[in-house]
PDB file of N, CA and C in Angstrom:
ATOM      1  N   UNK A   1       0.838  -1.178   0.000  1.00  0.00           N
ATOM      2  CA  UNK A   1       0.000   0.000   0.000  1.00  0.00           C
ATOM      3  C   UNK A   1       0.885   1.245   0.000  1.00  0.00           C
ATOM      4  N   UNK A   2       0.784   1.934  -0.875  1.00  0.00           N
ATOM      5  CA  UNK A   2       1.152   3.185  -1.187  1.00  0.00           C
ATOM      6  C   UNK A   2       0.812   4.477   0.004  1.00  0.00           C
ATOM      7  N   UNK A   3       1.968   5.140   0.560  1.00  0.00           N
ATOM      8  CA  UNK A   3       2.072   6.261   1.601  1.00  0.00           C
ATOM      9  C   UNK A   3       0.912   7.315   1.204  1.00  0.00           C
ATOM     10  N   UNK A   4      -0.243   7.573   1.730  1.00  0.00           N
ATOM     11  CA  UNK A   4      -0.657   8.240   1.713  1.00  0.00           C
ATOM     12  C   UNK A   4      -0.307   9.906   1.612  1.00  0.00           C
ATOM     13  N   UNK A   5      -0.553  10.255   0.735  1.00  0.00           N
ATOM     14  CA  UNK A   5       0.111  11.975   0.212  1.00  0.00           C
ATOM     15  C   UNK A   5      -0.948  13.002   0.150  1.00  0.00           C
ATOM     16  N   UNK A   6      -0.741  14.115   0.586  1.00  0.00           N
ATOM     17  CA  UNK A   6      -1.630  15.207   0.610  1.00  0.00           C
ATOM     18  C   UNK A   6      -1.144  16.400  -0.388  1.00  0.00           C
ATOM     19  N   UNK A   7      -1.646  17.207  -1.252  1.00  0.00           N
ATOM     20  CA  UNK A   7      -1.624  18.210  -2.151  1.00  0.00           C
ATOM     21  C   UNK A   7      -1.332  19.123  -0.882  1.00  0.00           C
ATOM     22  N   UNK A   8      -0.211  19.680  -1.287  1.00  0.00           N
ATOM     23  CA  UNK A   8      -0.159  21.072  -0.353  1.00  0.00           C
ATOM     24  C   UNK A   8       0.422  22.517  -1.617  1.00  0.00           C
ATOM     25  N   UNK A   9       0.289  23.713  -1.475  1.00  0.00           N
ATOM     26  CA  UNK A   9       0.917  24.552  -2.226  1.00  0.00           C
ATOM     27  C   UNK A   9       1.384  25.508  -1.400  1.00  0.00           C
ATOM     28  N   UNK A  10       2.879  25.577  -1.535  1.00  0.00           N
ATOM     29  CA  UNK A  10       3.699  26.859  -1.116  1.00  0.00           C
ATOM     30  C   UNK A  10       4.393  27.410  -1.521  1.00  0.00           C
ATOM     31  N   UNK A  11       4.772  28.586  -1.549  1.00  0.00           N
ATOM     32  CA  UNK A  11       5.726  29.565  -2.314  1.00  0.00           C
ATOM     33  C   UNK A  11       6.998  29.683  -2.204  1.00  0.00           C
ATOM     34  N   UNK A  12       8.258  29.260  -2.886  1.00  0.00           N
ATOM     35  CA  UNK A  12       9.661  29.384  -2.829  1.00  0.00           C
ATOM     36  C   UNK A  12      10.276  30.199  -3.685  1.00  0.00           C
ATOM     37  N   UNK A  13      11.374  30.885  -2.837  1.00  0.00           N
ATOM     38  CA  UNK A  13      12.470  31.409  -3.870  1.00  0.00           C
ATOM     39  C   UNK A  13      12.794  30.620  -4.709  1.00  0.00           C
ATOM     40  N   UNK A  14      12.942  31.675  -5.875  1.00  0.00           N
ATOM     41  CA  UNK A  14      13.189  31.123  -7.412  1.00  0.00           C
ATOM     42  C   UNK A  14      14.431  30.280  -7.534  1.00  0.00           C
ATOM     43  N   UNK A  15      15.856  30.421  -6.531  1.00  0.00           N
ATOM     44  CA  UNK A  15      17.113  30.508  -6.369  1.00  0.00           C
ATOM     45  C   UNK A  15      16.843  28.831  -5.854  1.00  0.00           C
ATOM     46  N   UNK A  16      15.788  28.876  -4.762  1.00  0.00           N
ATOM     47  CA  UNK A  16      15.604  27.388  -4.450  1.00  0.00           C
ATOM     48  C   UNK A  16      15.478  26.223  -5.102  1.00  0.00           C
ATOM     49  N   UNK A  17      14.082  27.035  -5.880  1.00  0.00           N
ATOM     50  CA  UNK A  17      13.503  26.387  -6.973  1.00  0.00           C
ATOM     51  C   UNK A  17      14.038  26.236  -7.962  1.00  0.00           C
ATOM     52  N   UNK A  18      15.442  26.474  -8.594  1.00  0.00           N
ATOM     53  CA  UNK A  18      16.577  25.669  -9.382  1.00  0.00           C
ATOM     54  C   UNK A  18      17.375  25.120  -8.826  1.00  0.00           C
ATOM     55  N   UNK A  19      17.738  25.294  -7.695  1.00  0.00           N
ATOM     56  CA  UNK A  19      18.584  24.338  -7.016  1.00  0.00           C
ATOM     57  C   UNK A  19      17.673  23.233  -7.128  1.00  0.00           C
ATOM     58  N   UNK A  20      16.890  23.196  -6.307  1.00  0.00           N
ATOM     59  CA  UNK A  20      16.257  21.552  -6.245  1.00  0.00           C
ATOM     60  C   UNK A  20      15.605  21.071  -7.153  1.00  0.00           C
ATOM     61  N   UNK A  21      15.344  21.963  -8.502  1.00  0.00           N
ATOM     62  CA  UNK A  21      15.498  21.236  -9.761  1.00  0.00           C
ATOM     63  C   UNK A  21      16.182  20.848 -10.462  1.00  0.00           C
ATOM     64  N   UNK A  22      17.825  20.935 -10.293  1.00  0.00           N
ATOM     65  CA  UNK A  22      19.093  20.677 -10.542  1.00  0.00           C
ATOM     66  C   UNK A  22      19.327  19.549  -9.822  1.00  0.00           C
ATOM     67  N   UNK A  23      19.220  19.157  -8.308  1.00  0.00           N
ATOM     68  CA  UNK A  23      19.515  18.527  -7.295  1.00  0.00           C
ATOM     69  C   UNK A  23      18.413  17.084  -7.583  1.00  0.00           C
ATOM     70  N   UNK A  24      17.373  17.507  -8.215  1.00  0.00           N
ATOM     71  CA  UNK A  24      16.196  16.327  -8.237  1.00  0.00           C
ATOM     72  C   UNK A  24      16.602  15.226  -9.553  1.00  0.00           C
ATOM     73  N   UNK A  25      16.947  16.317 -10.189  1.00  0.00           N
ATOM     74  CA  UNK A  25      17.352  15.486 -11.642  1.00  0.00           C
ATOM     75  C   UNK A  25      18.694  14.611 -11.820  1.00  0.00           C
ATOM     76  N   UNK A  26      19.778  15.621 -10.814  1.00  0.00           N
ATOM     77  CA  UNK A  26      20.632  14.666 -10.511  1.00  0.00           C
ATOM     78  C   UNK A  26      20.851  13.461  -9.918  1.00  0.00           C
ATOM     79  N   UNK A  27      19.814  13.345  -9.229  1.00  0.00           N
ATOM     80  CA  UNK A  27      19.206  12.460  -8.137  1.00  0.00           C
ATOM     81  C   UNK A  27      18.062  11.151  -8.676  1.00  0.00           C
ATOM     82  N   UNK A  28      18.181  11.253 -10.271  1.00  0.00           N
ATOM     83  CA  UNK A  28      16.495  10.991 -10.998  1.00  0.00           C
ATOM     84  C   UNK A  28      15.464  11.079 -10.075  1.00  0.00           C
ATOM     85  N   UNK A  29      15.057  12.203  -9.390  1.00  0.00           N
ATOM     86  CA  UNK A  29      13.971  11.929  -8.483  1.00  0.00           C
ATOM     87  C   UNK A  29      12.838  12.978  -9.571  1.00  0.00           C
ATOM     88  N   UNK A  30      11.593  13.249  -9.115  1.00  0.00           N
ATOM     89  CA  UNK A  30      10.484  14.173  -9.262  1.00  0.00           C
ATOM     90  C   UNK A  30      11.153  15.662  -8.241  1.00  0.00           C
ATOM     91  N   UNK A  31      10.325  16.527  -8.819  1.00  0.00           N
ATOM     92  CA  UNK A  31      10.900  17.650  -7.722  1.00  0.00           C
ATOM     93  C   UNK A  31       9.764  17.121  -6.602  1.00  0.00           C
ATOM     94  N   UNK A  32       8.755  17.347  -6.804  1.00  0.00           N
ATOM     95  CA  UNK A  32       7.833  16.975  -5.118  1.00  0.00           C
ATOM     96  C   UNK A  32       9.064  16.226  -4.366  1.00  0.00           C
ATOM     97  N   UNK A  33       9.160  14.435  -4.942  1.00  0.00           N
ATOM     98  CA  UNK A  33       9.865  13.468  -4.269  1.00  0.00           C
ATOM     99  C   UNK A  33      11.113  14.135  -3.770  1.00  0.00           C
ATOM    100  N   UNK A  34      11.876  15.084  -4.276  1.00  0.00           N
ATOM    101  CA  UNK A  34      13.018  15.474  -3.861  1.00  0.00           C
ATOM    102  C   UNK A  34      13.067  16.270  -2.627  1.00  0.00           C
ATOM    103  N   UNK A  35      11.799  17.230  -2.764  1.00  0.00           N
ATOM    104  CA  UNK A  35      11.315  18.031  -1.464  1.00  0.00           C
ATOM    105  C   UNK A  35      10.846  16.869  -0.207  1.00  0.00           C
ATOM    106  N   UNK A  36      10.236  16.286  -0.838  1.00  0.00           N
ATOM    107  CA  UNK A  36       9.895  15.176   0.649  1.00  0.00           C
ATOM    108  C   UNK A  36      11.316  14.639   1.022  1.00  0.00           C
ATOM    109  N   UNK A  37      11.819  14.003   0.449  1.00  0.00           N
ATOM    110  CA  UNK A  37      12.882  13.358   1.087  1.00  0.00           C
ATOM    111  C   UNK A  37      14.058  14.403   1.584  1.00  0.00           C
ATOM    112  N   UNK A  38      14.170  15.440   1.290  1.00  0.00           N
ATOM    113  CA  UNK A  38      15.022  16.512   1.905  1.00  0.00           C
ATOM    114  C   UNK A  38      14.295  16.772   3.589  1.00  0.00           C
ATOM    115  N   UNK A  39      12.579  17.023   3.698  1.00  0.00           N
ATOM    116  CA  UNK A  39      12.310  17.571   4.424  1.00  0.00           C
ATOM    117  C   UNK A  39      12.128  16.213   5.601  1.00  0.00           C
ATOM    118  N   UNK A  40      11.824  15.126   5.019  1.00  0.00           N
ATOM    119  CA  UNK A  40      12.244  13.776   6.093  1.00  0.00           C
ATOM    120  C   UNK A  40      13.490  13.914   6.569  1.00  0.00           C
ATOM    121  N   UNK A  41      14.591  14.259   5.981  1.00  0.00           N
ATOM    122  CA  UNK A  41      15.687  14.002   6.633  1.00  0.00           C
ATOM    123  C   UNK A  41      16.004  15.136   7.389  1.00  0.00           C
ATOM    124  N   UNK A  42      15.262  16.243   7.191  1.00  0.00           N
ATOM    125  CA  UNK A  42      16.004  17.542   7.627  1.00  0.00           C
ATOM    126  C   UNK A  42      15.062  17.010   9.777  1.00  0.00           C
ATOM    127  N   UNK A  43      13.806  16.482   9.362  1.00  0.00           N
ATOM    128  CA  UNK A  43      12.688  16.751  10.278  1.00  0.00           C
ATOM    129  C   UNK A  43      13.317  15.407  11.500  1.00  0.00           C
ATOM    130  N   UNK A  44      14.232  14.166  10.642  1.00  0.00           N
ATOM    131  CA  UNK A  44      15.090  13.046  11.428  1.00  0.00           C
ATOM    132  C   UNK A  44      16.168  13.940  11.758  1.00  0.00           C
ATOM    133  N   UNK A  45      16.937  14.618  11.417  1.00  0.00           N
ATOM    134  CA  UNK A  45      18.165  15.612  11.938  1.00  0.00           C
ATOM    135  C   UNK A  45      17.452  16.105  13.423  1.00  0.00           C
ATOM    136  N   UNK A  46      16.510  17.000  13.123  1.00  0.00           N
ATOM    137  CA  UNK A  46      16.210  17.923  14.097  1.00  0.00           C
ATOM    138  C   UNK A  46      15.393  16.610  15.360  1.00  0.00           C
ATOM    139  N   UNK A  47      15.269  15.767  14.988  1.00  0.00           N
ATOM    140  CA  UNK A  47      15.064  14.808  15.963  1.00  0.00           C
ATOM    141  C   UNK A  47      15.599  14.307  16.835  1.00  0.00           C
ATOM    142  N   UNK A  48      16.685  13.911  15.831  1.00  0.00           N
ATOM    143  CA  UNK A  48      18.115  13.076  16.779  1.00  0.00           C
ATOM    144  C   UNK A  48      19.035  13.914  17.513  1.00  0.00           C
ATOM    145  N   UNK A  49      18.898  15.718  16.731  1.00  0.00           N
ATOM    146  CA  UNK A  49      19.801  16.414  17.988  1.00  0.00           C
ATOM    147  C   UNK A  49      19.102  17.242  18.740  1.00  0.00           C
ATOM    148  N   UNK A  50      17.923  16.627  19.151  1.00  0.00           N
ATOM    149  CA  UNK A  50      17.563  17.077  20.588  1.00  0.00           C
ATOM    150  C   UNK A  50      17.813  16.869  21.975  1.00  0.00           C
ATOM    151  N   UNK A  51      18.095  17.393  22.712  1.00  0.00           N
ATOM    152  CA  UNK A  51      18.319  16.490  23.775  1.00  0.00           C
ATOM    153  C   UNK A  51      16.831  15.881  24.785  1.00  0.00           C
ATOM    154  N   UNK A  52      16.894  14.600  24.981  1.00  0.00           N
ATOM    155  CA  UNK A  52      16.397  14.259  26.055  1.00  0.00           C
ATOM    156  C   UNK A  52      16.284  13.790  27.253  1.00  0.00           C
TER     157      UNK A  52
END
């Protein structure tokens, strides 16, 4: 079964928005897929250096 995904729309710098269209293709990913998996790892970073 396929991860359930939600339509969201938000606004980025243009500067971004070739980077991670540069970064996606290098990657063969989709740009969405490239944004998710950046923002999973950024959201596991900020996880693991928390302290508890």
């Amino acid at each position: 079964m396929k991860p359930l995904k939600s339509k969201v729309s938000i606004t980025l710098d243009d500067d971004i928005i070739s980077k991670i269209k540069e970064l996606s293709e290098e990657d063969d990913r989709s740009f969405s897929q490239y944004i998710n998996m950046v923002l999973k790892q950024y959201l596991k970073d900020i996880e693991n250096n928390q302290p508890k």
